[in-house]
Protein backbone atom coordinates (compact mmCIF):
# COMPACT_ATOMS: atom_id res chain seq x y z
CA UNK A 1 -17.74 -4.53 -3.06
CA UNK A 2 -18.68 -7.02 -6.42
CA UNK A 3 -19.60 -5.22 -9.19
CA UNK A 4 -21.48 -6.72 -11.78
CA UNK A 5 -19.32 -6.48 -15.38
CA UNK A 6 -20.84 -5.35 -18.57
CA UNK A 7 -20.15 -7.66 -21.29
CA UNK A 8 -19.93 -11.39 -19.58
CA UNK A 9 -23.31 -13.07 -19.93
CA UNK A 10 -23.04 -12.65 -23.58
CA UNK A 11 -19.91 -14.30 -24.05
CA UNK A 12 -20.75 -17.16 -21.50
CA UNK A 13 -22.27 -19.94 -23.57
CA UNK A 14 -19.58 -18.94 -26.57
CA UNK A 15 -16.71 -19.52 -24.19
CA UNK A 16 -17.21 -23.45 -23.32
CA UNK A 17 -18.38 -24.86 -26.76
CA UNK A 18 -16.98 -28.54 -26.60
CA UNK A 19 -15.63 -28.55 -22.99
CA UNK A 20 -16.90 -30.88 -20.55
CA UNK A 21 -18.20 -29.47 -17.58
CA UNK A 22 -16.46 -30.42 -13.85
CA UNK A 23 -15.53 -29.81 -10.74
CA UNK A 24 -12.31 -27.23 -11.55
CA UNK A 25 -12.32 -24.09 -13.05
CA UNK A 26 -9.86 -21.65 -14.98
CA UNK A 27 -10.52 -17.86 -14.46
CA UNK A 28 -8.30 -14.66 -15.32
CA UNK A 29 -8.60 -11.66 -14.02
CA UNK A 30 -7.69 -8.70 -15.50
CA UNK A 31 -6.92 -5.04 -14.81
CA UNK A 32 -5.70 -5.79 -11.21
CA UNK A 33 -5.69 -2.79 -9.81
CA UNK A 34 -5.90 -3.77 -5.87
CA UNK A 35 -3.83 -6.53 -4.63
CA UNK A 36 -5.42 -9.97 -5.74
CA UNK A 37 -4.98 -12.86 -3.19
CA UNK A 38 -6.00 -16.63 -2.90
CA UNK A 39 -7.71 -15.97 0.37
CA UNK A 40 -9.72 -13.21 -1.59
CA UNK A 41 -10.92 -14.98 -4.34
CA UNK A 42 -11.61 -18.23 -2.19
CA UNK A 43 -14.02 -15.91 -0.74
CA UNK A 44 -15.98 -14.74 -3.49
CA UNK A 45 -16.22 -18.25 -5.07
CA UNK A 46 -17.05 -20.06 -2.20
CA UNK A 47 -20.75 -18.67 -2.05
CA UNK A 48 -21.42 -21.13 -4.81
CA UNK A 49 -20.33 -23.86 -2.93
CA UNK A 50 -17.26 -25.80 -0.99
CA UNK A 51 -13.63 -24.93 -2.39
CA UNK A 52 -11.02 -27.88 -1.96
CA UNK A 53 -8.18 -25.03 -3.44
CA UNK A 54 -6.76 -22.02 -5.01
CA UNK A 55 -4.09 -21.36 -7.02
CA UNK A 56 -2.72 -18.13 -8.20
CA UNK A 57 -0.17 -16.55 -10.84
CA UNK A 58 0.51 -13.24 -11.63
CA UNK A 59 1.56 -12.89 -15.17
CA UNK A 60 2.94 -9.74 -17.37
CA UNK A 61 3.98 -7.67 -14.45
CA UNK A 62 0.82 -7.82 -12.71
CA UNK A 63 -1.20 -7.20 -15.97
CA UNK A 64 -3.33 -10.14 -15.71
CA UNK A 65 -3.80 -13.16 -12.78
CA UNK A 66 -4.48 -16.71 -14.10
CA UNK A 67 -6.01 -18.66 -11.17
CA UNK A 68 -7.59 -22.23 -11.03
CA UNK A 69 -10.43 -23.24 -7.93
CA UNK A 70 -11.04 -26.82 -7.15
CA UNK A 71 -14.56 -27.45 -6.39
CA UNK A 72 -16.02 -30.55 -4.20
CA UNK A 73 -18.96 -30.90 -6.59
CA UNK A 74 -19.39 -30.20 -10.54
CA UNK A 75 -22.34 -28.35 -9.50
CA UNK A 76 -21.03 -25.78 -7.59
CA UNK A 77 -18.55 -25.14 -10.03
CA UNK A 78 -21.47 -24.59 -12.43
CA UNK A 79 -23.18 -22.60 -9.98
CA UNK A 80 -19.66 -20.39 -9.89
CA UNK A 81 -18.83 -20.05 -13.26
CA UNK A 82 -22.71 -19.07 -14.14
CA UNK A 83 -22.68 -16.24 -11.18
CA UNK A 84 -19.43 -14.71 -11.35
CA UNK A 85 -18.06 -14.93 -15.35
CA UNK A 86 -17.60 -11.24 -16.66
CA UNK A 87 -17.97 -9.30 -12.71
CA UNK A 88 -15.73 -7.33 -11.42
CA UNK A 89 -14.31 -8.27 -7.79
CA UNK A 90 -14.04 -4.33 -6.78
CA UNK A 91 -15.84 -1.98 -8.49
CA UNK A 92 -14.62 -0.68 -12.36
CA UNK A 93 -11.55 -3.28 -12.33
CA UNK A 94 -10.49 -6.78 -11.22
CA UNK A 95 -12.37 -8.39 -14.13
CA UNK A 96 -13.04 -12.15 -13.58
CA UNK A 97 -13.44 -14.31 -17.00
CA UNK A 98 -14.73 -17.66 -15.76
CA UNK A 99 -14.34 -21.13 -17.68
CA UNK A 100 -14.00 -24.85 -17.92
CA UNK A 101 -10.20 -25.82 -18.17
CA UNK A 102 -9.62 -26.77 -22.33
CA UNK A 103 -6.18 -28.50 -21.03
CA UNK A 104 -6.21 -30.45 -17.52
CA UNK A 105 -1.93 -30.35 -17.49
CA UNK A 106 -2.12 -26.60 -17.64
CA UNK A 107 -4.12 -26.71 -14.45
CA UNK A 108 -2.11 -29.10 -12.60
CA UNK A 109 1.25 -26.92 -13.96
CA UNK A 110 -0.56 -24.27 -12.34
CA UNK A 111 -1.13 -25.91 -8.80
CA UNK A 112 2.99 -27.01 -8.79
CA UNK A 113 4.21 -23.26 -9.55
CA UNK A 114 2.00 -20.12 -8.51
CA UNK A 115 2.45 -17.13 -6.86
CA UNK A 116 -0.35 -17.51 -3.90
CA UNK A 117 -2.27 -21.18 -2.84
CA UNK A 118 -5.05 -22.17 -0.78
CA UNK A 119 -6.28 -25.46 0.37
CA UNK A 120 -9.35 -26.34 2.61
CA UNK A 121 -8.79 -26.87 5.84
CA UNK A 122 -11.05 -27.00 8.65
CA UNK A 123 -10.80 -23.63 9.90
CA UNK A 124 -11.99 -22.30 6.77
CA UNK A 125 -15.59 -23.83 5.72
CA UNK A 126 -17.99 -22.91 3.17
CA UNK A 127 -20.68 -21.15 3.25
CA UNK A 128 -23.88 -22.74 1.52
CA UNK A 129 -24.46 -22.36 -1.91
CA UNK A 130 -26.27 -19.44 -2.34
CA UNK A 131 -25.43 -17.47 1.04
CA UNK A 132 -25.38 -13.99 1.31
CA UNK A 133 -27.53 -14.38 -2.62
CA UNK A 134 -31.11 -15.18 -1.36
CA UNK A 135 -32.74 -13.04 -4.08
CA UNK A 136 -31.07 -15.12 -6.76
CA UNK A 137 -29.44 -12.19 -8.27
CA UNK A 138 -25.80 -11.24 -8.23
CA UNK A 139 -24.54 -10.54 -4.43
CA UNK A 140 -23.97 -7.04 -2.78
CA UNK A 141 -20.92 -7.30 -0.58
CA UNK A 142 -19.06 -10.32 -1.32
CA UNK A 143 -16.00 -8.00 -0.04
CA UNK A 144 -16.45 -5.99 2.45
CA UNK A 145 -14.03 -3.41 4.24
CA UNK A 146 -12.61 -4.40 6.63
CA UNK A 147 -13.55 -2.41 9.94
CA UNK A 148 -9.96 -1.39 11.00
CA UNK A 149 -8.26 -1.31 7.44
CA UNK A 150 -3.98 -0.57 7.33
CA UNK A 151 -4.13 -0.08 3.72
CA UNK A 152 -4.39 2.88 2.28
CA UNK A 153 -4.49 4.45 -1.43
CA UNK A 154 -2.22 7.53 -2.30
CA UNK A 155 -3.77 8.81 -5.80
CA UNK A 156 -2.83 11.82 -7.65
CA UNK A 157 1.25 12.11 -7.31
CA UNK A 158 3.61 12.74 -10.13
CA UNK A 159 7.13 11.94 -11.74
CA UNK A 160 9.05 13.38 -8.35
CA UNK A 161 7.73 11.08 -6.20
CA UNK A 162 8.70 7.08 -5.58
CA UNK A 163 8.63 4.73 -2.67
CA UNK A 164 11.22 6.13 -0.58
CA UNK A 165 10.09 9.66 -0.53
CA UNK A 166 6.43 8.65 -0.33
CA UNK A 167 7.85 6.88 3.09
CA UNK A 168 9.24 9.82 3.73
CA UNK A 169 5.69 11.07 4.57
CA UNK A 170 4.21 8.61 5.69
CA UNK A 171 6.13 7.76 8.55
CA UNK A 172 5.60 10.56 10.22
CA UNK A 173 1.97 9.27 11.19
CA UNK A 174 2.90 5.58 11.89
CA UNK A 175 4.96 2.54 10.94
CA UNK A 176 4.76 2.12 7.55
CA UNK A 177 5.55 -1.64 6.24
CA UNK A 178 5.25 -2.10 2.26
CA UNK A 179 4.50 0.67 -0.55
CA UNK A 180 3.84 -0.39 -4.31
CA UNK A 181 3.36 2.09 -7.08
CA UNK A 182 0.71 0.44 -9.44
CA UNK A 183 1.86 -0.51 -12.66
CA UNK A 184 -0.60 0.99 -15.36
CA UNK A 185 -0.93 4.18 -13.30
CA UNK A 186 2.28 5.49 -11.71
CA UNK A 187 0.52 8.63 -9.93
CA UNK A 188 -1.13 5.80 -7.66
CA UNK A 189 0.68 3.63 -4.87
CA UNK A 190 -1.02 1.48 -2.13
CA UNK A 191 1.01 1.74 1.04
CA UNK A 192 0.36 -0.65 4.13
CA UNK A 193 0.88 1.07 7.55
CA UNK A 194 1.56 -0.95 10.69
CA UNK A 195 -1.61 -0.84 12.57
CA UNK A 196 -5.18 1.10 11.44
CA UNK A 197 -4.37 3.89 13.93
CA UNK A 198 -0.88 4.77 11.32
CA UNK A 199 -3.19 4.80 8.52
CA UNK A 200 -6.15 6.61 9.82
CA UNK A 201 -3.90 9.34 10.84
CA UNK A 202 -2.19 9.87 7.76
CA UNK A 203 -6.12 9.60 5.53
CA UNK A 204 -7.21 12.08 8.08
CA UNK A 205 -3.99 14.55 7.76
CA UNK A 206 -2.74 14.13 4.13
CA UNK A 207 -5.84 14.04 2.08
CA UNK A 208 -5.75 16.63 -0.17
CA UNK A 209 -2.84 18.20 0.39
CA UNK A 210 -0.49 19.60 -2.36
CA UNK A 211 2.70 18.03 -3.14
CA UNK A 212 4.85 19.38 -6.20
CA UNK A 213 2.28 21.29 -7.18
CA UNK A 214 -0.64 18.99 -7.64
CA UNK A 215 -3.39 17.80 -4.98
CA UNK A 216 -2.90 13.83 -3.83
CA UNK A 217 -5.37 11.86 -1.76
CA UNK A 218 -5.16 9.36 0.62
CA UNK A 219 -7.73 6.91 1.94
CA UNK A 220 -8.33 3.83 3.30
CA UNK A 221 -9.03 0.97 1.05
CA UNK A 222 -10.91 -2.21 1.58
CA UNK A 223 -7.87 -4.63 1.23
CA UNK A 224 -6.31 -6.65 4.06
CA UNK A 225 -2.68 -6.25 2.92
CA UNK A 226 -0.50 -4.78 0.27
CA UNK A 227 1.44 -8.30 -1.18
CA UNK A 228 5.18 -8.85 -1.30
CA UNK A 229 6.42 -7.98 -5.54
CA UNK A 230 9.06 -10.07 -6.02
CA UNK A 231 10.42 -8.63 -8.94
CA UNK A 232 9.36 -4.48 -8.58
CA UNK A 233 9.79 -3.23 -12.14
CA UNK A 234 11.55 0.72 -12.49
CA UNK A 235 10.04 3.84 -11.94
CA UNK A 236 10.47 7.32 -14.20
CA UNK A 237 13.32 8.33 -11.79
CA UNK A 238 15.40 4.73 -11.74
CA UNK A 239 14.33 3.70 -8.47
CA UNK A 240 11.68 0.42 -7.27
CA UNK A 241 7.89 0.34 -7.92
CA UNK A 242 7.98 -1.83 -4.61
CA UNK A 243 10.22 -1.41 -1.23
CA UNK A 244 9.57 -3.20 2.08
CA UNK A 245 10.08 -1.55 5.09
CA UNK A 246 9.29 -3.94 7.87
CA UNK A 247 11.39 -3.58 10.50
CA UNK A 248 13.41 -0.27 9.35
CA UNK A 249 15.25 1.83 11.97
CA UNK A 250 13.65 4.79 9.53
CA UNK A 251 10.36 3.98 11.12
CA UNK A 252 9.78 6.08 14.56
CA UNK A 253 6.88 4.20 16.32
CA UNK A 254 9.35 1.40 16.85
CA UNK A 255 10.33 2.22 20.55
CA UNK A 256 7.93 3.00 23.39
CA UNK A 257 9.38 6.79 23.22
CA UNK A 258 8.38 7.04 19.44
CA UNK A 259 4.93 5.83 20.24
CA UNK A 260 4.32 8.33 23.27
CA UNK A 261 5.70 11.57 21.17
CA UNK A 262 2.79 13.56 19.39
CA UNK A 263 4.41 13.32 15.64
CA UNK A 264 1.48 13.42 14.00
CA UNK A 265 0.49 16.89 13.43
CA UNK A 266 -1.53 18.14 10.45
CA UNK A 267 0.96 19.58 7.41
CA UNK A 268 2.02 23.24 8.20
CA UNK A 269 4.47 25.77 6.93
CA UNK A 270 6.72 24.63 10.23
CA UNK A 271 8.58 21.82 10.07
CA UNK A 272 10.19 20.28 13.68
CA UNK A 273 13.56 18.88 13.06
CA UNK A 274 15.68 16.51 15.72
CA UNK A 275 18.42 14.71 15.57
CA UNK A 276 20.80 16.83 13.89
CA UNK A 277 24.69 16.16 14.99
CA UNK A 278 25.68 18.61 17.70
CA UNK A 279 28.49 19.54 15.74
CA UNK A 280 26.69 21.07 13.32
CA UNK A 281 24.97 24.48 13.25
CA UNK A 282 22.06 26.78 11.40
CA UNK A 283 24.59 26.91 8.47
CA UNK A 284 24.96 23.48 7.84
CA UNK A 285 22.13 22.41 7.84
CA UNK A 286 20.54 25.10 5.71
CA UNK A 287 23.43 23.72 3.11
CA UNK A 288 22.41 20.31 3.57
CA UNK A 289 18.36 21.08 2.87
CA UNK A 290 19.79 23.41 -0.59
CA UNK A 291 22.01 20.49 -1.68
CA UNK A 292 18.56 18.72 -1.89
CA UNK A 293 16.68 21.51 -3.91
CA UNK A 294 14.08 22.10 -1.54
CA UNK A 295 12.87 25.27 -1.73
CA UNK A 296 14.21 28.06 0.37
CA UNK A 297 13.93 28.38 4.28
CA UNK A 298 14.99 29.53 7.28
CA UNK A 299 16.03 28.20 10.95
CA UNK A 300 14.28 29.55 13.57
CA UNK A 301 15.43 28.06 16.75
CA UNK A 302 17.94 25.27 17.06
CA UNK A 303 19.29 24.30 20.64
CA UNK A 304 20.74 20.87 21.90
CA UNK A 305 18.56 17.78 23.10
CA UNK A 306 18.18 16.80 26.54
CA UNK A 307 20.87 14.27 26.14
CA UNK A 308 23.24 16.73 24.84
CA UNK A 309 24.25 14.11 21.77
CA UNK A 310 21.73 15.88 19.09
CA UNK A 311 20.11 18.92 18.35
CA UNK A 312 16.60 20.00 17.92
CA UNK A 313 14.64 23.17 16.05
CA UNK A 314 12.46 24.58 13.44
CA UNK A 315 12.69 25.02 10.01
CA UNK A 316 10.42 28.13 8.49
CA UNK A 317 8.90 27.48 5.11
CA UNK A 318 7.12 30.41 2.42
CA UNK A 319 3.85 28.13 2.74
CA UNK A 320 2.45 24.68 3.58
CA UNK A 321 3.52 23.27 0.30
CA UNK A 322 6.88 24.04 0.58
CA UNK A 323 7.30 22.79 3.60
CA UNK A 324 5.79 19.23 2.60
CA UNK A 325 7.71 19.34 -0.36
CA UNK A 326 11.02 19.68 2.14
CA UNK A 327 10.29 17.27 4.20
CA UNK A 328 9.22 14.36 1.23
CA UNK A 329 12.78 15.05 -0.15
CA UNK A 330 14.92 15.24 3.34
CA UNK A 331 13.02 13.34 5.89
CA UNK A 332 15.80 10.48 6.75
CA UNK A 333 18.28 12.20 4.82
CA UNK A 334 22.26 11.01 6.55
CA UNK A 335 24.11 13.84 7.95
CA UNK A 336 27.90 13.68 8.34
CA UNK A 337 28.83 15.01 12.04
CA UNK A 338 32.09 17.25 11.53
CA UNK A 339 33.54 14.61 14.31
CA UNK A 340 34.00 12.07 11.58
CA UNK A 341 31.70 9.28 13.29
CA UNK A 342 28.73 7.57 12.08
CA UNK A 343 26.06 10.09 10.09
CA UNK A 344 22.87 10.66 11.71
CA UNK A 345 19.45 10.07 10.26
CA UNK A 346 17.94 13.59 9.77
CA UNK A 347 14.13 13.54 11.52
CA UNK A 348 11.15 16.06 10.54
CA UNK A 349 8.17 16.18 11.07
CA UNK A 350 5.27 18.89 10.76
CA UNK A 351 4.81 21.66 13.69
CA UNK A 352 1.70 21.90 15.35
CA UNK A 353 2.53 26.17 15.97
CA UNK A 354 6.26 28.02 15.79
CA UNK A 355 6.94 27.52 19.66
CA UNK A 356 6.83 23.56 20.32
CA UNK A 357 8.12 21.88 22.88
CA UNK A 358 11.72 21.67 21.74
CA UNK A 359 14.89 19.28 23.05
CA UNK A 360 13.04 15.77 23.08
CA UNK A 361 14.88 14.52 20.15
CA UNK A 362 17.34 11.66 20.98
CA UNK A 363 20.35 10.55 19.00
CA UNK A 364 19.58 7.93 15.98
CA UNK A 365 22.76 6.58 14.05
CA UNK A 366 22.64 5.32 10.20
């Protein structure tokens, strides 16, 4: 959505005192809170008339984005600048400050080194000045959602959690491909599943639930993509605001197996564990989960798979929490087999009753 900001139209005339009007403009935006792309803000400005190009770059760790637009015409840059300085691109944040450039070389510095670029092309025309704006007044849904959106927002966490443990609950509904923990607010992360079917699964399972103690939600937001972070600063614990997981063996809807087995069951107090080396027993892997800290279970059934290289079972936890608090902290956790050979990659999941189907797990090396 385009939220109108509070404060611009007084500040408008102030701001371009002695510059001469033309057909580029200089904008920042600031408090960034969703991803901020050329594609996206060629789309908002382009209702005041044809864009030529976009550039884009991110500046104090994603604090701020300074952009510049070519225009075709002075006029719609006027038109721009006029409609859009001092709104907000998404509603409460993404502030846009709109002016004439004081310094032409910063601009063209700007087009040689950016972050994100976009130049016209024939498969992506204008719109007439003034679409989707008949009434004259500012526009309604410059941006809106996209009807099968893979991005969702995970708000509420705390200092336990980072990227790879998030992952570690997320993949249990569907590929996930790139999570980044916002930078001003550290109990928020957008994560970008693999297809809309991943992240309507995990909106429709995992919001509200309780992890560590405190209630997170999860939904979808109206964002095509989360964007690569080239340089992902630290979190509390150490470990990357940003990991990308395209293409990891940690994923499980990458075979045509993964994407046939029912995962995806609402969080209970039952977690379903497979591939655990057949070497190994209750004991073990009981040590392995207290070695981790997670709070305190017990195995009820464990047998071999039906290919005889794994085994399968369930895990018993005090209470729902618990048990999504075990499986955050051991979900892909390595486990030696006592044979010496390659550790396996430990798989849970959550249990839709105490008596599934057990011995479908198949063997998944590190």
């Amino acid at each position: 959505m385009f939220a109108p900001g509070n404060d611009g139209i007084a500040k408008k005339r102030r701001l371009d005192e002695g510059v001469t009007p033309n057909s580029t403009l200089f904008f920042t935006i600031t408090d960034p809170l969703y991803p901020i792309t050329a594609e996206v803000v060629r789309s908002i400005f382009a209702h005041s008339g044809t864009v030529r190009r976009v550039a884009l770059r991110v500046v104090g760790r994603g604090a701020e984005v300074h952009g510049a637009i070519e225009f075709e015409s002075g006029a719609s840059a006027g038109r721009a600048k006029e409609r859009l300085h001092g709104a907000n691109i998404y509603p409460g944040c993404c502030v846009l400050q709109v002016k004439y450039p004081e310094d032409q070389q910063a601009i063209l510095d700007l087009y040689k080194n950016n972050n994100d670029c976009w130049e016209l092309t024939a498969a992506y025309p204008s719109p007439p000045p003034g679409a989707g704006n008949a009434s004259g007044g500012q526009p309604q849904a410059l941006l809106p959602a996209p009807q099968n959106g893979t991005v969702l927002m995970i708000a509420g966490m705390r200092g336990k959690m980072n990227a790879q443990k998030l992952f570690n609950l997320l993949c249990v509904f569907g590929n996930v491909l790139r999570i980044q923990f916002m930078k001003k607010q550290e109990c928020c992360a957008l994560v970008q599943m693999e297809d809309a079917l991943g992240a309507e699964r995990a909106a429709g399972r995992l919001n509200g639930v309780i992890l560590f103690g405190f209630e997170v939600n999860v939904n979808l937001m109206p964002i095509p993509y989360v964007p690569e972070v080239k340089e992902p600063w630290k979190l509390a614990d150490g470990s990357p605001s940003y990991l990308n997981f395209l293409g990891s063996n940690k994923n499980r809807y990458n075979s045509r197996e993964g994407r046939s087995r029912d995962w995806h069951f609402a969080p209970s107090r039952v977690l379903y564990f497979y591939n655990v080396p057949r070497t190994l027993n209750q004991e073990d892997l009981l040590s392995m989960l207290q070695e981790q800290a997670i709070p305190k279970a017990s195995v009820t059934q464990m047998q071999e798979s039906k290919s005889k290289l794994c085994k399968t079972g369930l895990i018993e936890f005090r209470n729902v929490a618990e048990a999504v608090e075990a499986l955050v902290v051991s979900n892909n956790a390595l486990m030696q087999p006592k044979s010496g050979h390659e550790p396996f990659i430990l798989k849970l999941s959550f249990s839709k009753d105490t008596t599934p189907e057990l011995g479908v797990g198949e063997d998944q090396r590190h």
